[in-house]
N, C-alpha and C. Protein backbone atom coordinates (compact mmCIF):
# COMPACT_ATOMS: atom_id res chain seq x y z
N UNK A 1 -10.46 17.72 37.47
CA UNK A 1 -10.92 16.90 36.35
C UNK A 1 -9.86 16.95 35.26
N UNK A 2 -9.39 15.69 34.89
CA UNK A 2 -8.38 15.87 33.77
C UNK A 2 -9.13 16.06 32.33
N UNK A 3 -9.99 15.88 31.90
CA UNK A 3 -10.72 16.33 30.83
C UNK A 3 -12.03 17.06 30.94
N UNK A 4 -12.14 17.91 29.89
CA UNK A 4 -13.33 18.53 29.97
C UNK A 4 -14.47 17.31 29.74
N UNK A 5 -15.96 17.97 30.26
CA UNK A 5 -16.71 16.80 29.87
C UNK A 5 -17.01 16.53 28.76
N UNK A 6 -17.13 17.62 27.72
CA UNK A 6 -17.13 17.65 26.27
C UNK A 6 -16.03 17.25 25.40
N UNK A 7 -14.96 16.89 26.09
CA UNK A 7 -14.31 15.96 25.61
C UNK A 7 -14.32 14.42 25.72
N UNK A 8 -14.63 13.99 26.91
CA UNK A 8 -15.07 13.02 27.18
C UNK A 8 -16.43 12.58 26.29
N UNK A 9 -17.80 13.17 26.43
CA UNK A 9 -18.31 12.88 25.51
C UNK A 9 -18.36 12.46 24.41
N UNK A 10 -16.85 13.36 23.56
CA UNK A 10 -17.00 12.87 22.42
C UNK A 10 -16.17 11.22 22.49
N UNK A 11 -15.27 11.49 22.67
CA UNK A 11 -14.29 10.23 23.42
C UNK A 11 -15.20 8.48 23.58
N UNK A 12 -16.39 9.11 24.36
CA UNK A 12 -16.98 7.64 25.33
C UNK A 12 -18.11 7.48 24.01
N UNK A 13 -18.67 8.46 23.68
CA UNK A 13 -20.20 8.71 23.16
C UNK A 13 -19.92 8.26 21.52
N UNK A 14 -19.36 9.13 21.51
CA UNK A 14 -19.14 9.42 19.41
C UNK A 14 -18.06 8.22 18.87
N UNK A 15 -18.86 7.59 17.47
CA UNK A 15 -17.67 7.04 16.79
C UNK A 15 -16.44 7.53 16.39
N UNK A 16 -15.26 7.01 16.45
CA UNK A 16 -14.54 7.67 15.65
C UNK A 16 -14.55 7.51 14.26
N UNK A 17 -13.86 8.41 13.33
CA UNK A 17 -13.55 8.12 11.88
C UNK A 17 -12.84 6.81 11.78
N UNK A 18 -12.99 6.34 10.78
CA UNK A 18 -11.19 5.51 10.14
C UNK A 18 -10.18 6.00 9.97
N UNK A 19 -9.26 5.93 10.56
CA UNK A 19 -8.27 6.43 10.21
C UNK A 19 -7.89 6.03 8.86
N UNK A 20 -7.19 7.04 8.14
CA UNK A 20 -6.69 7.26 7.07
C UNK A 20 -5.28 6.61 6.48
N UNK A 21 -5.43 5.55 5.61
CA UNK A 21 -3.99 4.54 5.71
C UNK A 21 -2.78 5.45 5.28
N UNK A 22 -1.88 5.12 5.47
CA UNK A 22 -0.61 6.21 5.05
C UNK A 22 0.08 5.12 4.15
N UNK A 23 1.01 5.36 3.29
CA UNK A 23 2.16 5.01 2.52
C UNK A 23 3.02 5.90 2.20
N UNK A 24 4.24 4.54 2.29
CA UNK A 24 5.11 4.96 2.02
C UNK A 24 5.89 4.49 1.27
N UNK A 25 6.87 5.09 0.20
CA UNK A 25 7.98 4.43 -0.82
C UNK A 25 9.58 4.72 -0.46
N UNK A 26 9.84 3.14 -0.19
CA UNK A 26 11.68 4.09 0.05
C UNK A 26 12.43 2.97 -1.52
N UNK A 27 13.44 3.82 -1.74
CA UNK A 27 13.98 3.43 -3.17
C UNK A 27 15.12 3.03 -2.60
N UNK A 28 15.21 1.63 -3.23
CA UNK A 28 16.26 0.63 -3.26
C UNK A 28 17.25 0.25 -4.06
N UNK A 29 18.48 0.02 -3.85
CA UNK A 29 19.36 0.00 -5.09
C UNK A 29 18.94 -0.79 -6.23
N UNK A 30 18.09 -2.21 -5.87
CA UNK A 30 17.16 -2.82 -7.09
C UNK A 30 15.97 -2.58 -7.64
N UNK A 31 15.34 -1.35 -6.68
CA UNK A 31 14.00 -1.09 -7.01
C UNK A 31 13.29 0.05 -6.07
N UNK A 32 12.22 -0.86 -5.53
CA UNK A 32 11.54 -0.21 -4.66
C UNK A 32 10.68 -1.13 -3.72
N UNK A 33 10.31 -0.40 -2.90
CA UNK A 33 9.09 -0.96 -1.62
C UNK A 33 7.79 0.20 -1.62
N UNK A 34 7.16 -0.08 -1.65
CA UNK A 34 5.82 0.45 -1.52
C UNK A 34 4.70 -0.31 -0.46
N UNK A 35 4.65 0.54 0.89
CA UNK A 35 4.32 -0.04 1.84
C UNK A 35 3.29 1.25 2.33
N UNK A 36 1.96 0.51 2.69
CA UNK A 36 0.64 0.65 2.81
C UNK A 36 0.31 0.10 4.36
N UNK A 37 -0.12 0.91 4.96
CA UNK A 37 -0.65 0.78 6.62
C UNK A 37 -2.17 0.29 6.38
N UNK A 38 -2.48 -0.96 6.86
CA UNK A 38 -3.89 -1.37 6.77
C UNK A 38 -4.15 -2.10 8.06
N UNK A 39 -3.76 -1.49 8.94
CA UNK A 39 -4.13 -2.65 10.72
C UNK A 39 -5.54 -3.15 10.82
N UNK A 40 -5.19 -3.89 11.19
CA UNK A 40 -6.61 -4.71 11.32
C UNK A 40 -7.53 -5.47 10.19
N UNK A 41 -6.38 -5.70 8.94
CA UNK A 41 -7.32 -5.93 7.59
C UNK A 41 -6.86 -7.48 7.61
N UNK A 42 -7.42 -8.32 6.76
CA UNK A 42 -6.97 -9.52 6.97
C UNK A 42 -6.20 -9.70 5.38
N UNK A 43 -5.32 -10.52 5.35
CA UNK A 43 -4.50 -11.00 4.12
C UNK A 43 -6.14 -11.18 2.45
N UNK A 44 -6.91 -11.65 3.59
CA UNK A 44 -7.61 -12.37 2.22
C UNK A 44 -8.66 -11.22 1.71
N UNK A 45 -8.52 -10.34 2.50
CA UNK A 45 -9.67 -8.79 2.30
C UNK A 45 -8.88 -7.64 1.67
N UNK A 46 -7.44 -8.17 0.85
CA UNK A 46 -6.88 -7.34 0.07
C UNK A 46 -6.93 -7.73 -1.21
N UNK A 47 -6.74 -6.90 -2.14
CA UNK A 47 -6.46 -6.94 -3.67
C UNK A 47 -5.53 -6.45 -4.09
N UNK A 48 -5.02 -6.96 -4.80
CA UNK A 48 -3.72 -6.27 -5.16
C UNK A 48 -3.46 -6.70 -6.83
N UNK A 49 -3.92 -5.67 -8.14
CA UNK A 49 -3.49 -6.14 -9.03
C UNK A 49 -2.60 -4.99 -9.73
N UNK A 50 -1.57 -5.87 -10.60
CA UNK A 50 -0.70 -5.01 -11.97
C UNK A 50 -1.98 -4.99 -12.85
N UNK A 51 -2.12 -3.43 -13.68
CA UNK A 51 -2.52 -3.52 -15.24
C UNK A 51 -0.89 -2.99 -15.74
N UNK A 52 -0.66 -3.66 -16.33
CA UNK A 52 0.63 -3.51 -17.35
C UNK A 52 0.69 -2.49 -18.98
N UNK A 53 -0.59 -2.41 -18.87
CA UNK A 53 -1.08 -1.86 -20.47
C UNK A 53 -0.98 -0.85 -18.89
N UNK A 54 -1.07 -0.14 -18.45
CA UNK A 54 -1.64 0.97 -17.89
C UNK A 54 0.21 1.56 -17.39
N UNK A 55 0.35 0.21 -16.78
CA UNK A 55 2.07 0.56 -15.67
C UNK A 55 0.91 1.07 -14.38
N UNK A 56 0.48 0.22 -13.88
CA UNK A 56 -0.12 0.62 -12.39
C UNK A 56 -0.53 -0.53 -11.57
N UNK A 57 -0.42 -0.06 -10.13
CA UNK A 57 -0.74 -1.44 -9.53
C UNK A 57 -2.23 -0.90 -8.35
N UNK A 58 -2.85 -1.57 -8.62
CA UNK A 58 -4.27 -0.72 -7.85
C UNK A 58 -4.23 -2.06 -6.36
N UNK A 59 -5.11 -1.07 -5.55
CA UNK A 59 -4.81 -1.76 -3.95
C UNK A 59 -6.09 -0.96 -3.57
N UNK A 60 -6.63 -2.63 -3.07
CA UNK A 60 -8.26 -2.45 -2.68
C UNK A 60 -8.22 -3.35 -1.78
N UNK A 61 -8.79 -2.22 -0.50
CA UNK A 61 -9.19 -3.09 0.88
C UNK A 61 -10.72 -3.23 0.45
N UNK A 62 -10.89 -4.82 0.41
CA UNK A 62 -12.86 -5.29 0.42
C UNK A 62 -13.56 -4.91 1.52
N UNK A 63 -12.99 -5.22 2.47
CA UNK A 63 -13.55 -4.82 3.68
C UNK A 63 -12.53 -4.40 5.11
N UNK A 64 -14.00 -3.42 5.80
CA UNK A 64 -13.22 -2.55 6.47
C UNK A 64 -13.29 -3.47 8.01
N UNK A 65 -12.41 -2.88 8.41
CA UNK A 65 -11.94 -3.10 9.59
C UNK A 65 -12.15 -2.08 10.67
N UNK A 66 -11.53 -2.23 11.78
CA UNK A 66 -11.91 -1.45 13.10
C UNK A 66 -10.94 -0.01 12.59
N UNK A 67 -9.89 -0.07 12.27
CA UNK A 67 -9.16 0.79 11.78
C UNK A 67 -9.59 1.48 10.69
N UNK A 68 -9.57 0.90 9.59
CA UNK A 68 -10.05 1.38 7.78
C UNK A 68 -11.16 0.53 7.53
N UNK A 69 -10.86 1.95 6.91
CA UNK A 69 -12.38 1.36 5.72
C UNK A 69 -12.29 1.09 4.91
N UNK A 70 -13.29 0.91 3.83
CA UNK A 70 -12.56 0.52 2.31
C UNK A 70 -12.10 1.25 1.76
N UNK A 71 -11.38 1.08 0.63
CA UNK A 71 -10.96 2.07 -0.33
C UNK A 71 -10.43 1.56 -1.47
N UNK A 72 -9.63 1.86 -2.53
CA UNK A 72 -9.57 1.53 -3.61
C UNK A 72 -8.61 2.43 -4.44
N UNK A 73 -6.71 2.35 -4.08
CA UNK A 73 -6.17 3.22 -4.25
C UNK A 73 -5.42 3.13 -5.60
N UNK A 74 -4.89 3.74 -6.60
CA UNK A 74 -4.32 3.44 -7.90
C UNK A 74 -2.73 4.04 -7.99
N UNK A 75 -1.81 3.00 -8.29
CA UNK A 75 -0.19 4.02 -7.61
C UNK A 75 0.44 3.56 -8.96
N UNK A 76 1.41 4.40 -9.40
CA UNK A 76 1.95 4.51 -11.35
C UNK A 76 2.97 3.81 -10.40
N UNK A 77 3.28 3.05 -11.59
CA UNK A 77 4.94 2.22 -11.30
C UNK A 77 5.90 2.86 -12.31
N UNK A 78 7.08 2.51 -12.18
CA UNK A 78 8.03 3.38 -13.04
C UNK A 78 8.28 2.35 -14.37
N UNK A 79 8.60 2.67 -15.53
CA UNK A 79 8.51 1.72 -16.38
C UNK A 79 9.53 1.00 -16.18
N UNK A 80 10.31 1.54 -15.32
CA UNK A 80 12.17 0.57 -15.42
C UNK A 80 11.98 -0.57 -14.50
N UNK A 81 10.22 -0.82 -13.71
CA UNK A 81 10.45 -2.17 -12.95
C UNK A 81 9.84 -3.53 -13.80
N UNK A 82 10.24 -4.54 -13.07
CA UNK A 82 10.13 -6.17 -14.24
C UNK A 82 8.96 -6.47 -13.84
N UNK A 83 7.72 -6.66 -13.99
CA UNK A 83 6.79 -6.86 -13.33
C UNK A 83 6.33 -8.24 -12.93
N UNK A 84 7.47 -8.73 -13.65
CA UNK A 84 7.39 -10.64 -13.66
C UNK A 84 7.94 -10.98 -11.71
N UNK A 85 8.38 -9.81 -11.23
CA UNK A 85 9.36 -9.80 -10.21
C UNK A 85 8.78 -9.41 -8.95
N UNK A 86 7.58 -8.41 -9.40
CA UNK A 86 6.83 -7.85 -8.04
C UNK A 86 6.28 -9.12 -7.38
N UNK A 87 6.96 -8.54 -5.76
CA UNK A 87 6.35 -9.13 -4.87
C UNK A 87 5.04 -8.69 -3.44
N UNK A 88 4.30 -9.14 -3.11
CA UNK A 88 3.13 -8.79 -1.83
C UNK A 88 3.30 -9.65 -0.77
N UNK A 89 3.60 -8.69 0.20
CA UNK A 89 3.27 -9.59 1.59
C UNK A 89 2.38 -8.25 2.62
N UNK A 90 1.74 -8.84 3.36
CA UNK A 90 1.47 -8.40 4.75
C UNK A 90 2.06 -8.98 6.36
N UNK A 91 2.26 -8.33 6.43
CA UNK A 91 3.09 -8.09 8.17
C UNK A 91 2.30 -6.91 8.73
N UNK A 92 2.41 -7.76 10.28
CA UNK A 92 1.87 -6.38 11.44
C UNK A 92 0.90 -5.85 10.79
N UNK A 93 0.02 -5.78 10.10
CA UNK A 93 -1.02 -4.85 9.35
C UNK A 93 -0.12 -4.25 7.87
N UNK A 94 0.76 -4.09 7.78
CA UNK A 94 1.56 -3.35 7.03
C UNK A 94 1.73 -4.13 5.24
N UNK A 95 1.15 -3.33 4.51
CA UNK A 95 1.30 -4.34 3.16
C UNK A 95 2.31 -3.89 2.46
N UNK A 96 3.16 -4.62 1.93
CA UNK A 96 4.44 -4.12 1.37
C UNK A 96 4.50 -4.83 -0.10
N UNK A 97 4.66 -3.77 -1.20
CA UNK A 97 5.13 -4.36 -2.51
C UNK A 97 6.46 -4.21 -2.97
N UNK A 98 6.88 -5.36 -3.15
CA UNK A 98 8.36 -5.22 -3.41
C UNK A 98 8.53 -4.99 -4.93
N UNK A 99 9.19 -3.70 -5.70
CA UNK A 99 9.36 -4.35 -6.88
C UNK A 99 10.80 -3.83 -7.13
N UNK A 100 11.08 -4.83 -8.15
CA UNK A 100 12.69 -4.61 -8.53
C UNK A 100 12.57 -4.00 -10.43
N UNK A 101 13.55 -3.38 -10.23
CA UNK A 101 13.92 -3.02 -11.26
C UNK A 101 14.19 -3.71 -13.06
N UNK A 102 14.29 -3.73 -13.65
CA UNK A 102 14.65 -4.73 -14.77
C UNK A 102 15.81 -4.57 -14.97
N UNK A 103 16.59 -5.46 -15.62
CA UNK A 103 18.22 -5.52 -15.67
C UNK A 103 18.38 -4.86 -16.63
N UNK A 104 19.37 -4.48 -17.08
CA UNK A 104 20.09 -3.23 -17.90
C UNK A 104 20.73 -4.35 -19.24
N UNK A 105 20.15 -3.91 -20.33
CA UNK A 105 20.95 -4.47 -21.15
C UNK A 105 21.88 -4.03 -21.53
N UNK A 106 23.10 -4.78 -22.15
CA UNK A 106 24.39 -4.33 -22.10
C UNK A 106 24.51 -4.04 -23.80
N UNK A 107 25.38 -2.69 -23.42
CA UNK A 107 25.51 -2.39 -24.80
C UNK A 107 26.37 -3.59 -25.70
N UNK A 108 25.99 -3.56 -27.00
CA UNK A 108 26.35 -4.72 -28.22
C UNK A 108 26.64 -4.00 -29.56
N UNK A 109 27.50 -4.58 -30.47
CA UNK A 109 27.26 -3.69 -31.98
C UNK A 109 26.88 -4.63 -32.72
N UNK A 110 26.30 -4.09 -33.26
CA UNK A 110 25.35 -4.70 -34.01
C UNK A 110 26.01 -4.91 -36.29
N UNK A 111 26.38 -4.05 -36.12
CA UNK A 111 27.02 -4.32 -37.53
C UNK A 111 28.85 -3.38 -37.46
């Protein structure tokens, strides 16, 4: 027997959990990506807003899927990004926020 039967049981018998979405941030010479695992969610069962008075971008799955469930996560942005600039897409399950940085003003004299 390749499995015990009490493994099997749980396997055939028992729900599983949701798995638990993961993210991740990799830093870009203009900014950043902030990318969120949601398989099985559909484009229109996400939320995705900036509060700007806050510097945060909150990410809410409405509804769950075979994978996740809902949830309702809150992630600080750095103040150095433009927020006029952030971008959202979903791919493969995968939600990705693009944000870029704000441009550097150049030093000036002033008197």
């Amino acid at each position: 027997m390749l499995f015990p039967s009490f493994i099997l049981d749980d396997l055939l018998y028992n729900d599983f959990q949701s798995i638990d979405n993961k993210t991740k941030v990799t830093k870009l010479d203009n900014g950043y990506n902030l990318q969120i695992a949601i398989p099985g969610v559909a484009s229109d069962k996400v939320s995705v807003e900036l509060d700007p008075v806050q510097n945060q971008i909150a990410v809410e799955v409405l509804e769950a899927s075979e994978f996740v469930s809902t949830f309702k996560k809150v992630y600080d942005i750095p103040t150095s990004i433009d927020h006029d600039t952030i971008e959202t897409s979903i791919e493969y399950g995968v939600l990705t926020i693009k944000m870029t940085r704000k441009q550097e003003s150049s030093r000036r004299k002033l008197m």
